[in-house]
Each structure stands twice: as structure tokens, then as C-alpha cells.
C-alpha atoms as a PDB file:
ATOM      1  CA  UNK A   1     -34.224  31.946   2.186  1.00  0.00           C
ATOM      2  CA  UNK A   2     -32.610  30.748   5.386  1.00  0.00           C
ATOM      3  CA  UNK A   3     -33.459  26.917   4.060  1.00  0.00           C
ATOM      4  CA  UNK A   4     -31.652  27.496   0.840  1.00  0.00           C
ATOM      5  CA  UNK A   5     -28.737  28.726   2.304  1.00  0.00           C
ATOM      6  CA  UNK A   6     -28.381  26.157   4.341  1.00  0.00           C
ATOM      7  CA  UNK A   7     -28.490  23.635   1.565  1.00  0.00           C
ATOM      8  CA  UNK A   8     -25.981  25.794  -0.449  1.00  0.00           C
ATOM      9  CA  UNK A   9     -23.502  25.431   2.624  1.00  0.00           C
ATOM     10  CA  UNK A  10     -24.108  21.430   3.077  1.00  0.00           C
ATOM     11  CA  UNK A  11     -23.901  21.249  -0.680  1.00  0.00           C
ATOM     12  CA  UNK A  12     -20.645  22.805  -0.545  1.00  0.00           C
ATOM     13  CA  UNK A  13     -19.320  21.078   2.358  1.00  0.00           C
ATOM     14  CA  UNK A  14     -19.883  17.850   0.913  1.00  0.00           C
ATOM     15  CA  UNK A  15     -17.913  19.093  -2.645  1.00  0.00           C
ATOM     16  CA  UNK A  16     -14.617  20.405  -0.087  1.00  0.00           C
ATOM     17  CA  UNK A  17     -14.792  17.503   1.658  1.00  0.00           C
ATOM     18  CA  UNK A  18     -15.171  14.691  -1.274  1.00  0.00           C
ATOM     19  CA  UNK A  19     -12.146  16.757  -3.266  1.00  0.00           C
ATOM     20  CA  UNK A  20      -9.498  16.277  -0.284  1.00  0.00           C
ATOM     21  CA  UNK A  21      -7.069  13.870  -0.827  1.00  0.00           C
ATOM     22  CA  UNK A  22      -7.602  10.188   1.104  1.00  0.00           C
ATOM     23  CA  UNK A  23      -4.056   9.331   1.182  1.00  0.00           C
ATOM     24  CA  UNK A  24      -0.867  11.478   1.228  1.00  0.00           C
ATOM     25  CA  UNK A  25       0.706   8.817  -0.961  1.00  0.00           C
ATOM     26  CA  UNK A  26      -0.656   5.799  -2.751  1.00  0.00           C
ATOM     27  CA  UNK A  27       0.019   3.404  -5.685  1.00  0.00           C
ATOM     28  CA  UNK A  28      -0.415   0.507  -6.855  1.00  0.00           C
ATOM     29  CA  UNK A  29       1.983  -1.622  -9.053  1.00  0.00           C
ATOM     30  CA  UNK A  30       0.544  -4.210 -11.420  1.00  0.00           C
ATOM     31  CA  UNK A  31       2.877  -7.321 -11.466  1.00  0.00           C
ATOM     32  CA  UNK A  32       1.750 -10.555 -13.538  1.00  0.00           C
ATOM     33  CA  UNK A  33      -0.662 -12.252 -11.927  1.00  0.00           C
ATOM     34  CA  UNK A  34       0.823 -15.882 -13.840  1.00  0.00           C
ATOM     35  CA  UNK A  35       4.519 -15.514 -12.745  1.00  0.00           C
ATOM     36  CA  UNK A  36       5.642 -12.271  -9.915  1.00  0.00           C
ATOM     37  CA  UNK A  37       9.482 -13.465 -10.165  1.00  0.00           C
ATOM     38  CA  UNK A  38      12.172 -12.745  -7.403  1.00  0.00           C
ATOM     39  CA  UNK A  39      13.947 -10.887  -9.492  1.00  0.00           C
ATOM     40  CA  UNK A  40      10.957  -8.356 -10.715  1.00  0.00           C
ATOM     41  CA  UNK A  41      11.360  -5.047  -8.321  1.00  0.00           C
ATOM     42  CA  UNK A  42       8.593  -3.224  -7.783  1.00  0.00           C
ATOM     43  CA  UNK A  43       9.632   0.488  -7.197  1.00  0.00           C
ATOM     44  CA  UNK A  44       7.790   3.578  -5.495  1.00  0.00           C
ATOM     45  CA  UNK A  45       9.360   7.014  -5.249  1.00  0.00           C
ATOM     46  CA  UNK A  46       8.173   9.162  -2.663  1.00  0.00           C
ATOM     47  CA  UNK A  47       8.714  13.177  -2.411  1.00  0.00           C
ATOM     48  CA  UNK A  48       8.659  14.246   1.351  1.00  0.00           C
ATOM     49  CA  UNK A  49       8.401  18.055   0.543  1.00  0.00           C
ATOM     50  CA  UNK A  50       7.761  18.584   5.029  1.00  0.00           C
ATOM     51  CA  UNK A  51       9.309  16.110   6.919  1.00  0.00           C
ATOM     52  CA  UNK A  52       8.050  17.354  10.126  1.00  0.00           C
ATOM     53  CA  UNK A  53       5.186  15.818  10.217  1.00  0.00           C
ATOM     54  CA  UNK A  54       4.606  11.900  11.404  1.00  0.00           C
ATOM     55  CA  UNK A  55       3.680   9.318   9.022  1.00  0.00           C
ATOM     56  CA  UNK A  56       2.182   5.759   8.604  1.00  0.00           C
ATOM     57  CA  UNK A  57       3.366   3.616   5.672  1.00  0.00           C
ATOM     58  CA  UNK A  58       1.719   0.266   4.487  1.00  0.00           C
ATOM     59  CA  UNK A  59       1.900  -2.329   1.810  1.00  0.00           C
ATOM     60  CA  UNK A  60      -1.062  -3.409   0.085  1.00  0.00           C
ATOM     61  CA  UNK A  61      -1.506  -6.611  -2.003  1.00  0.00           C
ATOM     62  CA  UNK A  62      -4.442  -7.688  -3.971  1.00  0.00           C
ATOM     63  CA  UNK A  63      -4.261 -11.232  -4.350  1.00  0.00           C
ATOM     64  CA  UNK A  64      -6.863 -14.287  -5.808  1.00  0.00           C
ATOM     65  CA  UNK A  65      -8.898 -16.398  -3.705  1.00  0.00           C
ATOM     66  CA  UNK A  66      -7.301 -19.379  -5.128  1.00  0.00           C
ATOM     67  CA  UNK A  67      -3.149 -18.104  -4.240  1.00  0.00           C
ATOM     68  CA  UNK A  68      -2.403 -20.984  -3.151  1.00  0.00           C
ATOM     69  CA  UNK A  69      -0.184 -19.842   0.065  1.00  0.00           C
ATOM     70  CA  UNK A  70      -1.758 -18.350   3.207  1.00  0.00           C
ATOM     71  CA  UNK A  71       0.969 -15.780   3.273  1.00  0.00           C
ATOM     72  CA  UNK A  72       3.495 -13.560   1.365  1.00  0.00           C
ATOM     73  CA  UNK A  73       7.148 -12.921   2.474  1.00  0.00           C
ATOM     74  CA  UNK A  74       8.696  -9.640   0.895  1.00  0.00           C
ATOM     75  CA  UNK A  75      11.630  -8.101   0.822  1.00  0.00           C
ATOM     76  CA  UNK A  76      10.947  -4.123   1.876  1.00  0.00           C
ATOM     77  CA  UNK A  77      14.277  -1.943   1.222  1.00  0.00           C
ATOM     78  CA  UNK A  78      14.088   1.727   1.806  1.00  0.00           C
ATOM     79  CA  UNK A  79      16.304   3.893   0.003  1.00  0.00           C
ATOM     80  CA  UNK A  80      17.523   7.540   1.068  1.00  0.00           C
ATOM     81  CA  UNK A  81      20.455   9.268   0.114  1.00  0.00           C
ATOM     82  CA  UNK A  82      21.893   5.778  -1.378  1.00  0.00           C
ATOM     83  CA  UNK A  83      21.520   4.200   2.038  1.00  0.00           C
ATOM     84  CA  UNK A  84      19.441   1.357   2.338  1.00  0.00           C
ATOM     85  CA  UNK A  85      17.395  -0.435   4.797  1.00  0.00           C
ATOM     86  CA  UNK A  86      15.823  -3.828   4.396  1.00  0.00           C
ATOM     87  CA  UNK A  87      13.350  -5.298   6.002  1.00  0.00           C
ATOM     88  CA  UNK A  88      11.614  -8.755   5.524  1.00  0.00           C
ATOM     89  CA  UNK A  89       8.070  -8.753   5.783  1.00  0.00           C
ATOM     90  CA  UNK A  90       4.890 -10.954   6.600  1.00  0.00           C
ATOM     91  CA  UNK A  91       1.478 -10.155   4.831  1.00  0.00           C
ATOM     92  CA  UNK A  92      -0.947 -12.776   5.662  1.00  0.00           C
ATOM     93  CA  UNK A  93      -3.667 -13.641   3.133  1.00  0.00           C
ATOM     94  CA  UNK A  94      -5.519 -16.338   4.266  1.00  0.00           C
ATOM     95  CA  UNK A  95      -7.287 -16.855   8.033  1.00  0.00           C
ATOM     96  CA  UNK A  96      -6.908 -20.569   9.584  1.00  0.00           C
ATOM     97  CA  UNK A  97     -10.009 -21.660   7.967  1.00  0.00           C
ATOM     98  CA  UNK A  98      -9.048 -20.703   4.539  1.00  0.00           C
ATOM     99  CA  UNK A  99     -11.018 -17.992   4.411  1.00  0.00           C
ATOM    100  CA  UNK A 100      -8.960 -14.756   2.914  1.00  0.00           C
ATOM    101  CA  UNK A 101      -8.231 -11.372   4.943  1.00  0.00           C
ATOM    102  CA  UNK A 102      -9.299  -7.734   3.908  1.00  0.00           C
ATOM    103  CA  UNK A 103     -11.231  -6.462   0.965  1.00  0.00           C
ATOM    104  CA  UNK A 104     -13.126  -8.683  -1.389  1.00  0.00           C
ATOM    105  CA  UNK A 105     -14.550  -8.437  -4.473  1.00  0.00           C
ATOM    106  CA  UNK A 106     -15.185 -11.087  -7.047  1.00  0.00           C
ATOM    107  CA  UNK A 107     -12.234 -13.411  -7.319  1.00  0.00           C
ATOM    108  CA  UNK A 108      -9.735 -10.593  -5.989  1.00  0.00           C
ATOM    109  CA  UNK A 109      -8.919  -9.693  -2.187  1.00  0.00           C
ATOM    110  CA  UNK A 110      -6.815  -6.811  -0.954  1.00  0.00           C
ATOM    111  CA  UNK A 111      -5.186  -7.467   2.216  1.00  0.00           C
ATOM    112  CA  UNK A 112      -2.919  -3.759   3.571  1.00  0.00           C
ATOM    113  CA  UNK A 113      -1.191  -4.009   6.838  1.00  0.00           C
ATOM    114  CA  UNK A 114       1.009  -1.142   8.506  1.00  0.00           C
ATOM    115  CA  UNK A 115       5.099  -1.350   7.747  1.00  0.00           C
ATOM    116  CA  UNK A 116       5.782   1.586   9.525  1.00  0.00           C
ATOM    117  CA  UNK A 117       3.197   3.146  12.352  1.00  0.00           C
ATOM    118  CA  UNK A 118       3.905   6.699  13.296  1.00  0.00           C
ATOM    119  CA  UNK A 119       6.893   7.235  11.440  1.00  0.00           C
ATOM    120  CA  UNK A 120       9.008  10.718  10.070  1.00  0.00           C
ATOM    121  CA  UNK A 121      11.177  10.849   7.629  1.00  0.00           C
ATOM    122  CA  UNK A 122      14.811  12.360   8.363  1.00  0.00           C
ATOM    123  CA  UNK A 123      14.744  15.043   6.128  1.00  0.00           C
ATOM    124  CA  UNK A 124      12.486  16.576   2.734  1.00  0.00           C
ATOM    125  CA  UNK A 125      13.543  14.795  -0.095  1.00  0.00           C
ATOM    126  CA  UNK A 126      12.833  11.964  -2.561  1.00  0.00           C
ATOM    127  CA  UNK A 127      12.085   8.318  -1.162  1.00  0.00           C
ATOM    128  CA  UNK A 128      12.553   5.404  -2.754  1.00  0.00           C
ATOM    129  CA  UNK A 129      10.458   1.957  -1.073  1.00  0.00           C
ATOM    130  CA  UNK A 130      11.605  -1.122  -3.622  1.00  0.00           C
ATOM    131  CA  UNK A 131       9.478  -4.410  -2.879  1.00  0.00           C
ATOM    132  CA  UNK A 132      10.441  -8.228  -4.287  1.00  0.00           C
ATOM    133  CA  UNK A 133       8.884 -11.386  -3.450  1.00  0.00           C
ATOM    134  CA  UNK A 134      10.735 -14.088  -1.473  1.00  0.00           C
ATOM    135  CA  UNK A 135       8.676 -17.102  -1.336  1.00  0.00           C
ATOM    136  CA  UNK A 136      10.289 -20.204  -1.957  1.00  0.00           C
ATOM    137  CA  UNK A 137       8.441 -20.733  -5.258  1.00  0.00           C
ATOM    138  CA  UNK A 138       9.783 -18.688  -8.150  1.00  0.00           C
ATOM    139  CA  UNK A 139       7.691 -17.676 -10.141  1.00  0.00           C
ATOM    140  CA  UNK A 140       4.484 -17.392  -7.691  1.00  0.00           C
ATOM    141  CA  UNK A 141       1.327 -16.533  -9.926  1.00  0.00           C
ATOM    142  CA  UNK A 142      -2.009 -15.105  -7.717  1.00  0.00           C
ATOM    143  CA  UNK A 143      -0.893 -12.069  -6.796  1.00  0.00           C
ATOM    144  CA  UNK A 144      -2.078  -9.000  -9.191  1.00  0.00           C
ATOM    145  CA  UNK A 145      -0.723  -5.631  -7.654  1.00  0.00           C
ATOM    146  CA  UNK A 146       0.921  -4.351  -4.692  1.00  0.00           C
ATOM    147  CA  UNK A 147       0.880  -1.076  -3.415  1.00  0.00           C
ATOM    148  CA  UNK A 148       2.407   1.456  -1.212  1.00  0.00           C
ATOM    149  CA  UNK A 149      -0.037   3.527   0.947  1.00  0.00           C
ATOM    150  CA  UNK A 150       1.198   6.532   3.091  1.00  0.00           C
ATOM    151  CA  UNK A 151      -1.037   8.504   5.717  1.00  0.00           C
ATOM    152  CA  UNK A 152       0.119  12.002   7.299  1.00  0.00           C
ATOM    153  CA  UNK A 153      -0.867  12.040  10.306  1.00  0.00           C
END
């Protein structure tokens, strides 16, 4: 008796614990992996319902292994209460010795680095994060979604 009730309780440990949430906020935008054009805006709307707590916010890119940069610059503009705030940003892709950074599989890699560590947001409300490429070719092709991952902390 004592045995099944113990594997009752794991059982149902594991089910609470695989339901929960891994993010607070994340999604992915596809963009066209032959031609991701300056001008296409990739938009994420965020609903803070608590701002008290803290926050970290990154950008995620899943990229080939043949882009044929070792980096992405994007333009990061955050938009609250029609203010903005832009903010140029660095992802690298690719190590010194060509080999790419983050998650692989098959042709595809997902790098995600931090844009904001340990962040809160002024108030509740609805967030806007709007993301364009700036690399100096126009249209860049490689590049197959980018996302916006948030963590409560």
C-alpha cells in the first residue's frame, strides 16, 4: 500500500511539474529564409499583467549552417505607451573556426542571447518589442525565425 502511494505521488509530481509553463513569454516569428528584407518588421506584443516582478528578455534566431555571415545586426525598438527605445544589437552565429553557436539540428542552428538581464517593466500593460535586420546586404536569405523569449524571475 505504502509503495503504491508513493508511486501515485511521483506520478503526479512529474504530471504538475511537466504542465508548468517553461517560459513566461515566447514566440517565434517565421521570416523567409530566401530574402529577410530591412524593411520586413517582425512584431511581438507582450501583456505585463504584474509588473513587480523582475524579468529577463532574449532574442532567439534560428539560422542555416551555410548563412553566410558570422553575425546578425538588428535593430531592437521597444514600444510602451507610444514611446520608443531602440537598441542595435549583436547576435553572433558563427565561432572563429566556422563552427556555429547554440542549438543544432540538421541544417538549422538556434543561437538566443540575453537583451535585457534582470529587467521590470514600468508599469502592467501591453508591450510591444519590433525587430528588423540591418546587415548591409538587403535581402539576407539563411535566417528562418526569430524569436522573443521572456523569463520571470
Amino acid at each position: 500500500m505504502k509503495k503504491q502511494l508513493l508511486y501515485i505521488i511521483l506520478i503526479s509530481l512529474l504530471i504538475f511539474t511537466s504542465c508548468k509553463p517553461k517560459h513566461f513569454y515566447n514566440e517565434f516569428k517565421t521570416v523567409d529564409v530566401k530574402k529577410w528584407k530591412s524593411t520586413d518588421t517582425l512584431t511581438y506584443t507582450v501583456d505585463i499583467e504584474d509588473a513587480k516582478p523582475v524579468y529577463n528578455v532574449s532574442i532567439s534566431i534560428r539560422y542555416q549552417k551555410d548563412y553566410e555571415f558570422s553575425n546578425i545586426w538588428l535593430s531592437v525598438i521597444d514600444t510602451y505607451d507610444n514611446e520608443n527605445k531602440t537598441v542595435r544589437v549583436e547576435v553572433p552565429l558563427f565561432k572563429k573556426d566556422g563552427k556555429p553557436y547554440g542549438k543544432k539540428s540538421g541544417s538549422f542552428c538556434t543561437q538566443t542571447i540575453p537583451y535585457q538581464y534582470r529587467t521590470r517593466f514600468p508599469k502592467a500593460g501591453k508591450y510591444k518589442l519590433s525587430i528588423v535586420q540591418l546587415m548591409r546586404k538587403d535581402p539576407i536569405d539563411g535566417i528562418s525565425d526569430v524569436g522573443v523569449i521572456i523569463d520571470k524571475k
